[in-house]
PDB file of N, CA and C in Angstrom:
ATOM      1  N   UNK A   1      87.118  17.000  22.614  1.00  0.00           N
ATOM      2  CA  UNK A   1      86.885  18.396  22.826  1.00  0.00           C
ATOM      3  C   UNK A   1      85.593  18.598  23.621  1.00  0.00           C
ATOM      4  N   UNK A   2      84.729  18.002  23.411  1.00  0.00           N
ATOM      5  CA  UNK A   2      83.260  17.833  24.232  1.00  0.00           C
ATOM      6  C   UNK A   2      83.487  17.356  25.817  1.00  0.00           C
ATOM      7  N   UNK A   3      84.117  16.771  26.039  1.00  0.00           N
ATOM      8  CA  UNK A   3      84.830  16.234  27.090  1.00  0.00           C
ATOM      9  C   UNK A   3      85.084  17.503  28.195  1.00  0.00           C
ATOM     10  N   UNK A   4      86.733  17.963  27.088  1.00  0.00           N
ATOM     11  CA  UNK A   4      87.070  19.047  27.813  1.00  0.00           C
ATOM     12  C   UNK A   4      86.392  20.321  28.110  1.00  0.00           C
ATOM     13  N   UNK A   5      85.421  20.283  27.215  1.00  0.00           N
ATOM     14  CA  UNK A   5      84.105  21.701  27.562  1.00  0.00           C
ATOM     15  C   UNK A   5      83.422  21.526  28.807  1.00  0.00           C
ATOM     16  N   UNK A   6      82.630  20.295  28.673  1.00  0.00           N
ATOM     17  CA  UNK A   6      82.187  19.704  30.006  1.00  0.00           C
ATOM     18  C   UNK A   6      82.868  19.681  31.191  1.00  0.00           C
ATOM     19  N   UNK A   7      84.276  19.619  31.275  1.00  0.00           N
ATOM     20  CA  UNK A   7      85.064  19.420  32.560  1.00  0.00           C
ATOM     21  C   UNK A   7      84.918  21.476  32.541  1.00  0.00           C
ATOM     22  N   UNK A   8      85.361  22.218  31.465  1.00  0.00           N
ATOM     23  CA  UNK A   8      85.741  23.442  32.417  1.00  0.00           C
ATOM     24  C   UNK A   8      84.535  24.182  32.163  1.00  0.00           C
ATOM     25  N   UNK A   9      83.162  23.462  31.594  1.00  0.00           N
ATOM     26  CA  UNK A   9      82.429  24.466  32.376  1.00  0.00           C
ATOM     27  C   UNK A   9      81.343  23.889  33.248  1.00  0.00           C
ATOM     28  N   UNK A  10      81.727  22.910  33.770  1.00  0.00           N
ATOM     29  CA  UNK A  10      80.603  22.081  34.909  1.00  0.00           C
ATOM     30  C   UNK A  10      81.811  21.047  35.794  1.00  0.00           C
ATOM     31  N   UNK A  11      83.104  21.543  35.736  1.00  0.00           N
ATOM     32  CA  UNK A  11      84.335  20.599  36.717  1.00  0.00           C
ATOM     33  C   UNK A  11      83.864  19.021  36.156  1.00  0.00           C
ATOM     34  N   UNK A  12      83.933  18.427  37.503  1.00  0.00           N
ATOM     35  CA  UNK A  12      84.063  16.705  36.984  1.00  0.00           C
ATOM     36  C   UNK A  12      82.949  16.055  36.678  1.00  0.00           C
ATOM     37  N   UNK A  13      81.620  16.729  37.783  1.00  0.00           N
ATOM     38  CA  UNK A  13      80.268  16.369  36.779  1.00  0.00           C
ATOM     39  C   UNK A  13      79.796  16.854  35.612  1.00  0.00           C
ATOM     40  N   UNK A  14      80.402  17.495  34.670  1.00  0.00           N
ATOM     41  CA  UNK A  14      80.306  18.396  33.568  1.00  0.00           C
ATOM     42  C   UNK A  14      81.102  17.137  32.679  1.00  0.00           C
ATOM     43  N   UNK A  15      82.594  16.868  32.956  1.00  0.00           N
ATOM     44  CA  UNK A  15      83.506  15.967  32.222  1.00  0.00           C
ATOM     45  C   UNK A  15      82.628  14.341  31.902  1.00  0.00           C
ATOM     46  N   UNK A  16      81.775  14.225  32.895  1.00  0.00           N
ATOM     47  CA  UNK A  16      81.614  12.897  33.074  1.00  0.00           C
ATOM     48  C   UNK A  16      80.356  12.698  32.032  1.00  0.00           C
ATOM     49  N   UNK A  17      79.151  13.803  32.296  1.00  0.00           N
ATOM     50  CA  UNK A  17      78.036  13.543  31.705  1.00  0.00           C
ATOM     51  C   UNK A  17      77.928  14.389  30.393  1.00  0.00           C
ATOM     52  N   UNK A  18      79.250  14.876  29.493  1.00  0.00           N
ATOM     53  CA  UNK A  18      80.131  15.037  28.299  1.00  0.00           C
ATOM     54  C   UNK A  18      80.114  13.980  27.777  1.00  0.00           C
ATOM     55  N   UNK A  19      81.271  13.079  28.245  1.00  0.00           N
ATOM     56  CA  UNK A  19      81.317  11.891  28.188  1.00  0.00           C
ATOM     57  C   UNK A  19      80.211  10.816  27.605  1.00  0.00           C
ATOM     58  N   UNK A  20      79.506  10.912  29.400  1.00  0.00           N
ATOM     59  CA  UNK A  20      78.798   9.655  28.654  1.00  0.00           C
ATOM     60  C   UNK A  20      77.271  10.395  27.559  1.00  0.00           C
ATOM     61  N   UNK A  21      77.518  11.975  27.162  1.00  0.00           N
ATOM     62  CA  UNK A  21      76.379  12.176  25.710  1.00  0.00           C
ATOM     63  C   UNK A  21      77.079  12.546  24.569  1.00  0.00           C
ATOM     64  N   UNK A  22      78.713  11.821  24.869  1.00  0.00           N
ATOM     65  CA  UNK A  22      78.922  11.903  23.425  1.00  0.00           C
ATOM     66  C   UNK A  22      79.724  10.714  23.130  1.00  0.00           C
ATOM     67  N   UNK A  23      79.899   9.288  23.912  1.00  0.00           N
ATOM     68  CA  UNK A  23      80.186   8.281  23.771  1.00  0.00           C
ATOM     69  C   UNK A  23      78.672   7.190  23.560  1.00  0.00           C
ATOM     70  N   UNK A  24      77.744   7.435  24.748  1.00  0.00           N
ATOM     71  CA  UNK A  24      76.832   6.409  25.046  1.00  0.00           C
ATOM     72  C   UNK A  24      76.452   6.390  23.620  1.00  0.00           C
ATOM     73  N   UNK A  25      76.050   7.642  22.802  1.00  0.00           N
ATOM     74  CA  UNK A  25      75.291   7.157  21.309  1.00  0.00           C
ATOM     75  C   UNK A  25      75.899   6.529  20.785  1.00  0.00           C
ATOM     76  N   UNK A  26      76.772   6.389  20.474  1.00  0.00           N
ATOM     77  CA  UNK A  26      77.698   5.606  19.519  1.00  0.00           C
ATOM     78  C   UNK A  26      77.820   4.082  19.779  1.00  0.00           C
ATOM     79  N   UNK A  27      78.286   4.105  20.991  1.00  0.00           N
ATOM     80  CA  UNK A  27      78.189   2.493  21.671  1.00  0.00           C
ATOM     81  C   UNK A  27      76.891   2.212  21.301  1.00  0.00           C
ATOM     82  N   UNK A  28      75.885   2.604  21.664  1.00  0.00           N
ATOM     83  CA  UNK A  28      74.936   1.973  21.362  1.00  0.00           C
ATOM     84  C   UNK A  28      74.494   1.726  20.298  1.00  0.00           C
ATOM     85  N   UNK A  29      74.410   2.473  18.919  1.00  0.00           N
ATOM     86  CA  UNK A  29      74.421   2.232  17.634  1.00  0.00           C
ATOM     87  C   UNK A  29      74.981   0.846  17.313  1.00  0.00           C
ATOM     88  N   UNK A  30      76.316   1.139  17.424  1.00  0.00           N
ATOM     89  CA  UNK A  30      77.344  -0.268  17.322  1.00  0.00           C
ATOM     90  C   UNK A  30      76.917  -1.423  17.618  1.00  0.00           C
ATOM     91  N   UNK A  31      76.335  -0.683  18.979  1.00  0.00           N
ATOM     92  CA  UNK A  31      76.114  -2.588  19.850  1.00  0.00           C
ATOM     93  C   UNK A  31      74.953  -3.107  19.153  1.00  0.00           C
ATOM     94  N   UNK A  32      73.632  -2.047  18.810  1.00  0.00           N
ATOM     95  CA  UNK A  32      72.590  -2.585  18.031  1.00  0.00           C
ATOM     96  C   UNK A  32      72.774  -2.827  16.724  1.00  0.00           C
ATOM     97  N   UNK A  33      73.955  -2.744  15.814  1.00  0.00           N
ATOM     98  CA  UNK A  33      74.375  -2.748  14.519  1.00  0.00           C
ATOM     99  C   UNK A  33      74.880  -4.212  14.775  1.00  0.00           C
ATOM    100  N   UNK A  34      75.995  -4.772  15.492  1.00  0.00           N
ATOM    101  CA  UNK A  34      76.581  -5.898  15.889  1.00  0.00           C
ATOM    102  C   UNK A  34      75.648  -7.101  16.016  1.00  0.00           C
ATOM    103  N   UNK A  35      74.204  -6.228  17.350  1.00  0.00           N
ATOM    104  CA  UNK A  35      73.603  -7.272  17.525  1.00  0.00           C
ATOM    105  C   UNK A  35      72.778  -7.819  16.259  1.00  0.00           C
ATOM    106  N   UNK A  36      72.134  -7.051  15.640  1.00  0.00           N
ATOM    107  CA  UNK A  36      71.690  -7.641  14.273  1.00  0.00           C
ATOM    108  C   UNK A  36      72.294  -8.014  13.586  1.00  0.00           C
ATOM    109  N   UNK A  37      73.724  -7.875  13.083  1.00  0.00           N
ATOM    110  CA  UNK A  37      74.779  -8.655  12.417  1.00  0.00           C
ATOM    111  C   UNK A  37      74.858  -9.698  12.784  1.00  0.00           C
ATOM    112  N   UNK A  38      75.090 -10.147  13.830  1.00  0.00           N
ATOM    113  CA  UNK A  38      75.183 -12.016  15.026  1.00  0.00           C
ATOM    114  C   UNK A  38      73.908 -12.560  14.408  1.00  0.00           C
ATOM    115  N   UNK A  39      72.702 -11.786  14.778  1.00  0.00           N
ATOM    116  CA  UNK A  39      71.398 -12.636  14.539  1.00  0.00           C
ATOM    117  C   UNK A  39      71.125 -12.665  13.514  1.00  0.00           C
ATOM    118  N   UNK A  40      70.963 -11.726  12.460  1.00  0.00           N
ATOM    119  CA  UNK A  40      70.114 -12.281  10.958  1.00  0.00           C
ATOM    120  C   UNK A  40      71.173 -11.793   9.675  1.00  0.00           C
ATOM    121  N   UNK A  41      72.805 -12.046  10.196  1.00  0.00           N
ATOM    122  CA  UNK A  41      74.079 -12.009   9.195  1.00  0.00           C
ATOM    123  C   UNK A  41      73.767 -12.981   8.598  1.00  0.00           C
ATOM    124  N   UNK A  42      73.168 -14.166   8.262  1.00  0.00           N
ATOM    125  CA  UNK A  42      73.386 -15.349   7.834  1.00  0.00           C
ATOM    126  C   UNK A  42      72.428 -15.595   6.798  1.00  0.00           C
ATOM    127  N   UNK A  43      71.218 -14.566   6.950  1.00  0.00           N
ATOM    128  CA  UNK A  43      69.871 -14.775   6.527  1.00  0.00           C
ATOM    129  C   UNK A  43      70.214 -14.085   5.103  1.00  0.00           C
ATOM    130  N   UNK A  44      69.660 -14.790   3.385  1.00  0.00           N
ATOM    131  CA  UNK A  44      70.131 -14.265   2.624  1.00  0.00           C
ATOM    132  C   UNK A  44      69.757 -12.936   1.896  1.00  0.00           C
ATOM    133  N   UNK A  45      68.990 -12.386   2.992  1.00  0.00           N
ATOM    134  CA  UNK A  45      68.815 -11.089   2.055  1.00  0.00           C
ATOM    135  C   UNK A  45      69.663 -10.326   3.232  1.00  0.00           C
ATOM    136  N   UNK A  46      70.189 -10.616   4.343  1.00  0.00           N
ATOM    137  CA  UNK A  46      71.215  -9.953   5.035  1.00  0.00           C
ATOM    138  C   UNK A  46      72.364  -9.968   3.897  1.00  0.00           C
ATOM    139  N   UNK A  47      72.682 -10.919   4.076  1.00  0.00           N
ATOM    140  CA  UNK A  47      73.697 -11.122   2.600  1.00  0.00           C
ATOM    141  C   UNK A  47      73.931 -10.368   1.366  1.00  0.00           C
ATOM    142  N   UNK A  48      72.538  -9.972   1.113  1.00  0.00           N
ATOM    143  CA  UNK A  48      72.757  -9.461  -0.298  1.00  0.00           C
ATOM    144  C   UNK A  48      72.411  -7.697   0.219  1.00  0.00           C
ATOM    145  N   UNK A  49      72.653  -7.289   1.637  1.00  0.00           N
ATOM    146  CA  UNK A  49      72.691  -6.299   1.524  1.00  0.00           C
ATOM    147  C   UNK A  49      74.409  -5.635   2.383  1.00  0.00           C
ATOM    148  N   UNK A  50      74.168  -6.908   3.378  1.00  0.00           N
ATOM    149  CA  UNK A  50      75.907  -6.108   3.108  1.00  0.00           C
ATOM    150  C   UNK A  50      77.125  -6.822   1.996  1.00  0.00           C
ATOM    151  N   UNK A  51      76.914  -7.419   1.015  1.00  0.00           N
ATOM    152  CA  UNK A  51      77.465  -7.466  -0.185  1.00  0.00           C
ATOM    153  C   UNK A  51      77.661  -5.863  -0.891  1.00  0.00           C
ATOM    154  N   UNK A  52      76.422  -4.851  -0.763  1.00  0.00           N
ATOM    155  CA  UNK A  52      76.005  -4.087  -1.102  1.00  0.00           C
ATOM    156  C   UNK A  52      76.429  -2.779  -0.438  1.00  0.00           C
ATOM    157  N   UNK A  53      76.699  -3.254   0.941  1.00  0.00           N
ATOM    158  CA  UNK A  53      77.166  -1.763   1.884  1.00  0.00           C
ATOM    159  C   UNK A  53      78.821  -2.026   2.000  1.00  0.00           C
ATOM    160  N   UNK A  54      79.427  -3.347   2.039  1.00  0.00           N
ATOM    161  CA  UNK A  54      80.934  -3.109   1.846  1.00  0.00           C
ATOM    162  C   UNK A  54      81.673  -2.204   1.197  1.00  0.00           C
ATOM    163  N   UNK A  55      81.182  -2.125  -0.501  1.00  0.00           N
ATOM    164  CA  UNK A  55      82.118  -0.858  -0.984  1.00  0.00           C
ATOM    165  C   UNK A  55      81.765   0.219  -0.746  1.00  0.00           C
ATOM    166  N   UNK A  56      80.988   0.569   0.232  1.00  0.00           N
ATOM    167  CA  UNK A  56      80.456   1.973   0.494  1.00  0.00           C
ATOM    168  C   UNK A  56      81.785   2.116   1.739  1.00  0.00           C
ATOM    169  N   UNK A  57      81.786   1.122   2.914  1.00  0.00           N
ATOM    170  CA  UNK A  57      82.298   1.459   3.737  1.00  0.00           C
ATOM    171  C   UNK A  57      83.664   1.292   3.080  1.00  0.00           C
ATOM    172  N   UNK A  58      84.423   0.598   2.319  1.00  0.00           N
ATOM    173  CA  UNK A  58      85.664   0.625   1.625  1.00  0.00           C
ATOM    174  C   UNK A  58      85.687   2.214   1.113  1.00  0.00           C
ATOM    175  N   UNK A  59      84.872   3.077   0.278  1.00  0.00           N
ATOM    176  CA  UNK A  59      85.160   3.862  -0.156  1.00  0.00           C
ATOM    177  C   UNK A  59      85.175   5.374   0.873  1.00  0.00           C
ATOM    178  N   UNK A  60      84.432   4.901   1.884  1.00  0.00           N
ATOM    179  CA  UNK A  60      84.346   5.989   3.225  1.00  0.00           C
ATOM    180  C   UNK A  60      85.813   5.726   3.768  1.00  0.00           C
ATOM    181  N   UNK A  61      86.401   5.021   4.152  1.00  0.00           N
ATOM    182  CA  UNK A  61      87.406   4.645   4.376  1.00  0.00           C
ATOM    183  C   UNK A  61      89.001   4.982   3.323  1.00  0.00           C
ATOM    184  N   UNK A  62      88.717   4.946   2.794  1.00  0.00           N
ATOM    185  CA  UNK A  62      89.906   5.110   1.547  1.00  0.00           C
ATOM    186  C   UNK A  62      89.728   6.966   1.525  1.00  0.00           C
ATOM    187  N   UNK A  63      88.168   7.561   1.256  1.00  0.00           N
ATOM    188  CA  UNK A  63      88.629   9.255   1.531  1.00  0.00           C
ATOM    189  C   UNK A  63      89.077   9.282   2.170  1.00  0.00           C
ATOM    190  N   UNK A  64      88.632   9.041   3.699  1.00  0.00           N
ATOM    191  CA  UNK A  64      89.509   9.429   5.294  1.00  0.00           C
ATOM    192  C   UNK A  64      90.786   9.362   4.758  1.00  0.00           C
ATOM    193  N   UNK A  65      91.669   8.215   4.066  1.00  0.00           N
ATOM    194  CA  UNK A  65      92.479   8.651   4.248  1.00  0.00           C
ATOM    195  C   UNK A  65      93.706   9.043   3.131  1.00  0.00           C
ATOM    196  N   UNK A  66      92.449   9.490   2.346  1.00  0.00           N
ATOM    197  CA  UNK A  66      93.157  10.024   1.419  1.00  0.00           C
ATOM    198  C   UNK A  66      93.888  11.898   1.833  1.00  0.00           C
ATOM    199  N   UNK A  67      92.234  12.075   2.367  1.00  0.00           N
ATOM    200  CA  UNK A  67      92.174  13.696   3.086  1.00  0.00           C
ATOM    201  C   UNK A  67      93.622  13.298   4.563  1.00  0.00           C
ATOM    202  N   UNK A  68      93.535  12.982   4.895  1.00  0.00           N
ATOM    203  CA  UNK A  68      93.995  12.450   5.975  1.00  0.00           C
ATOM    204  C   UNK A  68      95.360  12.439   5.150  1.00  0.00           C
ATOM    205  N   UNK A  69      95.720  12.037   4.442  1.00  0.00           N
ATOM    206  CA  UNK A  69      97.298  11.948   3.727  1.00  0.00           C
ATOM    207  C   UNK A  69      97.620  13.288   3.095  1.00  0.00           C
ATOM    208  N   UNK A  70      96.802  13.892   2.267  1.00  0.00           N
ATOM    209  CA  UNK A  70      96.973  15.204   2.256  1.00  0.00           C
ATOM    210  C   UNK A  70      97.225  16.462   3.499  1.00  0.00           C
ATOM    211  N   UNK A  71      96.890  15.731   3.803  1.00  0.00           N
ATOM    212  CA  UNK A  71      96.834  17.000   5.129  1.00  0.00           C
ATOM    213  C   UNK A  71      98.276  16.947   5.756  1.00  0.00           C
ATOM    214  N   UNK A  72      98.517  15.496   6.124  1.00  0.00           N
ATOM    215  CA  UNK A  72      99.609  15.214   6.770  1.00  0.00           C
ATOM    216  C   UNK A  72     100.887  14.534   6.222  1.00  0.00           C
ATOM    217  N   UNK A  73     101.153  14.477   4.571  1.00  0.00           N
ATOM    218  CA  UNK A  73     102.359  14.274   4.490  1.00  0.00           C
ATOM    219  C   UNK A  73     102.730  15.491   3.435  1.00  0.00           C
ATOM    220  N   UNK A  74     103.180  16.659   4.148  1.00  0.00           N
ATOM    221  CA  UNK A  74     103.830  17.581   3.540  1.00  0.00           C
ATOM    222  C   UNK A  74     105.110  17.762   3.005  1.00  0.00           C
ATOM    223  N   UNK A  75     105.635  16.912   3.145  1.00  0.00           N
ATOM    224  CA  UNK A  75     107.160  16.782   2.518  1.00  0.00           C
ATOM    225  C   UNK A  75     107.458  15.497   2.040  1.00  0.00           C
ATOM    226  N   UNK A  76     108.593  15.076   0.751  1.00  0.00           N
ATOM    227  CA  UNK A  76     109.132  13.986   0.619  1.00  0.00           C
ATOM    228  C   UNK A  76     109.536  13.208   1.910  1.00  0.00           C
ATOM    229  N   UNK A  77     110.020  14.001   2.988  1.00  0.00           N
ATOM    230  CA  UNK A  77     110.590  12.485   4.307  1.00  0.00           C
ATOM    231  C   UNK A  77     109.787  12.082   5.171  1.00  0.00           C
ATOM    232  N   UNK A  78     108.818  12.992   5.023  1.00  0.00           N
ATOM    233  CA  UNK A  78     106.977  12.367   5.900  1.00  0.00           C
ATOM    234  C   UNK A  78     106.405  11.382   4.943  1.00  0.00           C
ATOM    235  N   UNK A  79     106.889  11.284   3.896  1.00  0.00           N
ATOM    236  CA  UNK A  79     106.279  10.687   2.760  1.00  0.00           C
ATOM    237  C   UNK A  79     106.889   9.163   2.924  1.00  0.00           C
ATOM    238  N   UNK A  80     108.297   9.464   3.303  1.00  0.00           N
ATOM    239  CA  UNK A  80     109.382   8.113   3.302  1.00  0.00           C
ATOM    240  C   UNK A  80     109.041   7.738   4.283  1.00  0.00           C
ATOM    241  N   UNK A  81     108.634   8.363   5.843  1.00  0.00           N
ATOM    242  CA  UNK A  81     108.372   7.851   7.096  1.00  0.00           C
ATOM    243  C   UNK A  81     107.338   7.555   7.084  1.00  0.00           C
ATOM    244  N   UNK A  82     106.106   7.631   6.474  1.00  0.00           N
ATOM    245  CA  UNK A  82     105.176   6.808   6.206  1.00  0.00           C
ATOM    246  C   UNK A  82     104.816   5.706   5.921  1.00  0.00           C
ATOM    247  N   UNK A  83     105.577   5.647   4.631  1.00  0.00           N
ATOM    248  CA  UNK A  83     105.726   4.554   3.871  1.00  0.00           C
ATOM    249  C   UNK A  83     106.135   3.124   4.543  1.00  0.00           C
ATOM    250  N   UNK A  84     107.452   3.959   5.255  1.00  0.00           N
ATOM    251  CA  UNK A  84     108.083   3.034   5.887  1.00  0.00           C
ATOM    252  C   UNK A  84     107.253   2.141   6.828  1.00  0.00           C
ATOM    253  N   UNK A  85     106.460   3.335   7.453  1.00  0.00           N
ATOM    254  CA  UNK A  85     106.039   2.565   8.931  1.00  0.00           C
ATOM    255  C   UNK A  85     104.668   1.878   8.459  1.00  0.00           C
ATOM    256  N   UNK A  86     104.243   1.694   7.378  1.00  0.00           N
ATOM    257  CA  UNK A  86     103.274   0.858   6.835  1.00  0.00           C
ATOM    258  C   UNK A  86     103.533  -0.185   6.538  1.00  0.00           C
ATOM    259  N   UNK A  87     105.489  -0.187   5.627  1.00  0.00           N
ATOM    260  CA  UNK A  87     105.792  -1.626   5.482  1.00  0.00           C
ATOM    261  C   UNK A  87     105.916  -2.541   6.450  1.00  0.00           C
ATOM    262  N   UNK A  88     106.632  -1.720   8.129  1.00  0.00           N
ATOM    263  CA  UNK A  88     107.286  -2.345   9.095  1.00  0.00           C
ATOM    264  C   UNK A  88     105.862  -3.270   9.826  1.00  0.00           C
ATOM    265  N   UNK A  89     104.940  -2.280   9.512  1.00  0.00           N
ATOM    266  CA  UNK A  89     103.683  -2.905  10.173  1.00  0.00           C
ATOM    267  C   UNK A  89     103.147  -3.672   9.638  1.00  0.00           C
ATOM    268  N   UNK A  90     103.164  -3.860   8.635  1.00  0.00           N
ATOM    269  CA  UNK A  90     102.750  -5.277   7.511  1.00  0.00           C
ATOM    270  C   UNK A  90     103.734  -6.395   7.718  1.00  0.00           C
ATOM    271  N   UNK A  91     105.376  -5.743   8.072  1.00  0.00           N
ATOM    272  CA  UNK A  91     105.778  -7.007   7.998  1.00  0.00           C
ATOM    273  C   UNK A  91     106.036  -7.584   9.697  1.00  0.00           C
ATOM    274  N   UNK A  92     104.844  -6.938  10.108  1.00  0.00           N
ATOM    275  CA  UNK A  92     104.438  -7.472  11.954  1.00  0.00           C
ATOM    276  C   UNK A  92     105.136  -6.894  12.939  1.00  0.00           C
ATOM    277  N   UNK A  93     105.997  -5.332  12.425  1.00  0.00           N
ATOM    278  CA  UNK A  93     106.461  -5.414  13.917  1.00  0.00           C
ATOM    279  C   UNK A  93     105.763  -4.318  14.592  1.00  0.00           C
ATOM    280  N   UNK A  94     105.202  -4.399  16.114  1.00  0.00           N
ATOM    281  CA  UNK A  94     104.420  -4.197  16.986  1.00  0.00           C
ATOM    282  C   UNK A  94     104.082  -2.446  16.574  1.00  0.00           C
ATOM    283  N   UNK A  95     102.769  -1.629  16.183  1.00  0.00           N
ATOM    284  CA  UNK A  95     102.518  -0.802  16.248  1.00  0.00           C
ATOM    285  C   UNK A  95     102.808   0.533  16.878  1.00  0.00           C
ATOM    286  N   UNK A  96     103.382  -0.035  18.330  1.00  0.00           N
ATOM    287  CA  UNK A  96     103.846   1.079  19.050  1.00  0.00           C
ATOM    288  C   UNK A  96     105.261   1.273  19.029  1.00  0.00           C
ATOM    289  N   UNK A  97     106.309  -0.146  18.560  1.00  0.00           N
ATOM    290  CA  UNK A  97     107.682   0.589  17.563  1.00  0.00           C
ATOM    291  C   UNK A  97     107.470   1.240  16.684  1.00  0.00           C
ATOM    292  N   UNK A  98     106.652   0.904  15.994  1.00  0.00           N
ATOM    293  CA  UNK A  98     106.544   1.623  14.474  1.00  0.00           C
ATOM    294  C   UNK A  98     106.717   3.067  15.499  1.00  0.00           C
ATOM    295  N   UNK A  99     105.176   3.535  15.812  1.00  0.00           N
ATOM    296  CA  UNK A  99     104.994   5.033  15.805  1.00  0.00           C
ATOM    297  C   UNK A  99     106.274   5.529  16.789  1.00  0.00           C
ATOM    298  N   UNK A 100     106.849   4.588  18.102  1.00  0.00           N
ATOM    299  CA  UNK A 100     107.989   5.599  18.758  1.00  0.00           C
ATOM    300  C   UNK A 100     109.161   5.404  17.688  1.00  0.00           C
ATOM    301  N   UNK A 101     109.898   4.357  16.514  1.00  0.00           N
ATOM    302  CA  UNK A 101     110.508   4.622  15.847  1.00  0.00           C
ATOM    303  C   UNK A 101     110.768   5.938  14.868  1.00  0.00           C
ATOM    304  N   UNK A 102     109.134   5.901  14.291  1.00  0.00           N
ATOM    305  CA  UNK A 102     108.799   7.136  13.368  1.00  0.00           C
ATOM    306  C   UNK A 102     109.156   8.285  14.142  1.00  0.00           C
TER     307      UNK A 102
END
């Protein structure tokens, strides 16, 4: 949506420098989160702190999509087409059958 604000109210230099002030932060977080993960993941008080931040991000993860399931399976056959396309994808077949099957 930041994107598309930028394109219609500054055209393609508006879209672009949208873009890169609401992507560049993030990449960069990541990349400096990553890079300290590579270098001092190994070191044991790295260890004993993401021992410590895993079930945080497990439990950030599990709301998303809990809210995320509420929202979007409103009926018993969204419920079955769900289901389904979770088993099909567990049992390996390619992500983008699943969703054009569903």
């Amino acid at each position: 949506m930041a994107i598309h604000i930028g394109h219609r109210r500054a055209g393609w230099p508006g879209l672009v420098v949208a873009g890169l002030c609401f992507i560049l932060p993030a990449a960069l977080i990541v990349t400096a989160i990553a890079w300290a993960y590579v270098r001092l993941g190994r070191l044991p008080s790295a260890i004993g702190l993401l021992y410590g931040v895993k079930p945080v991000i497990i439990a950030v993860v599990v709301q998303a999509l809990w809210g995320l399931g509420r929202k979007a399976i409103k009926n018993t056959w969204l419920a079955v087409l769900g289901l389904a396309g979770v088993v099909a994808n567990f049992a390996g077949v390619n992500e983008l059958v699943v969703l054009f099957a569903a």
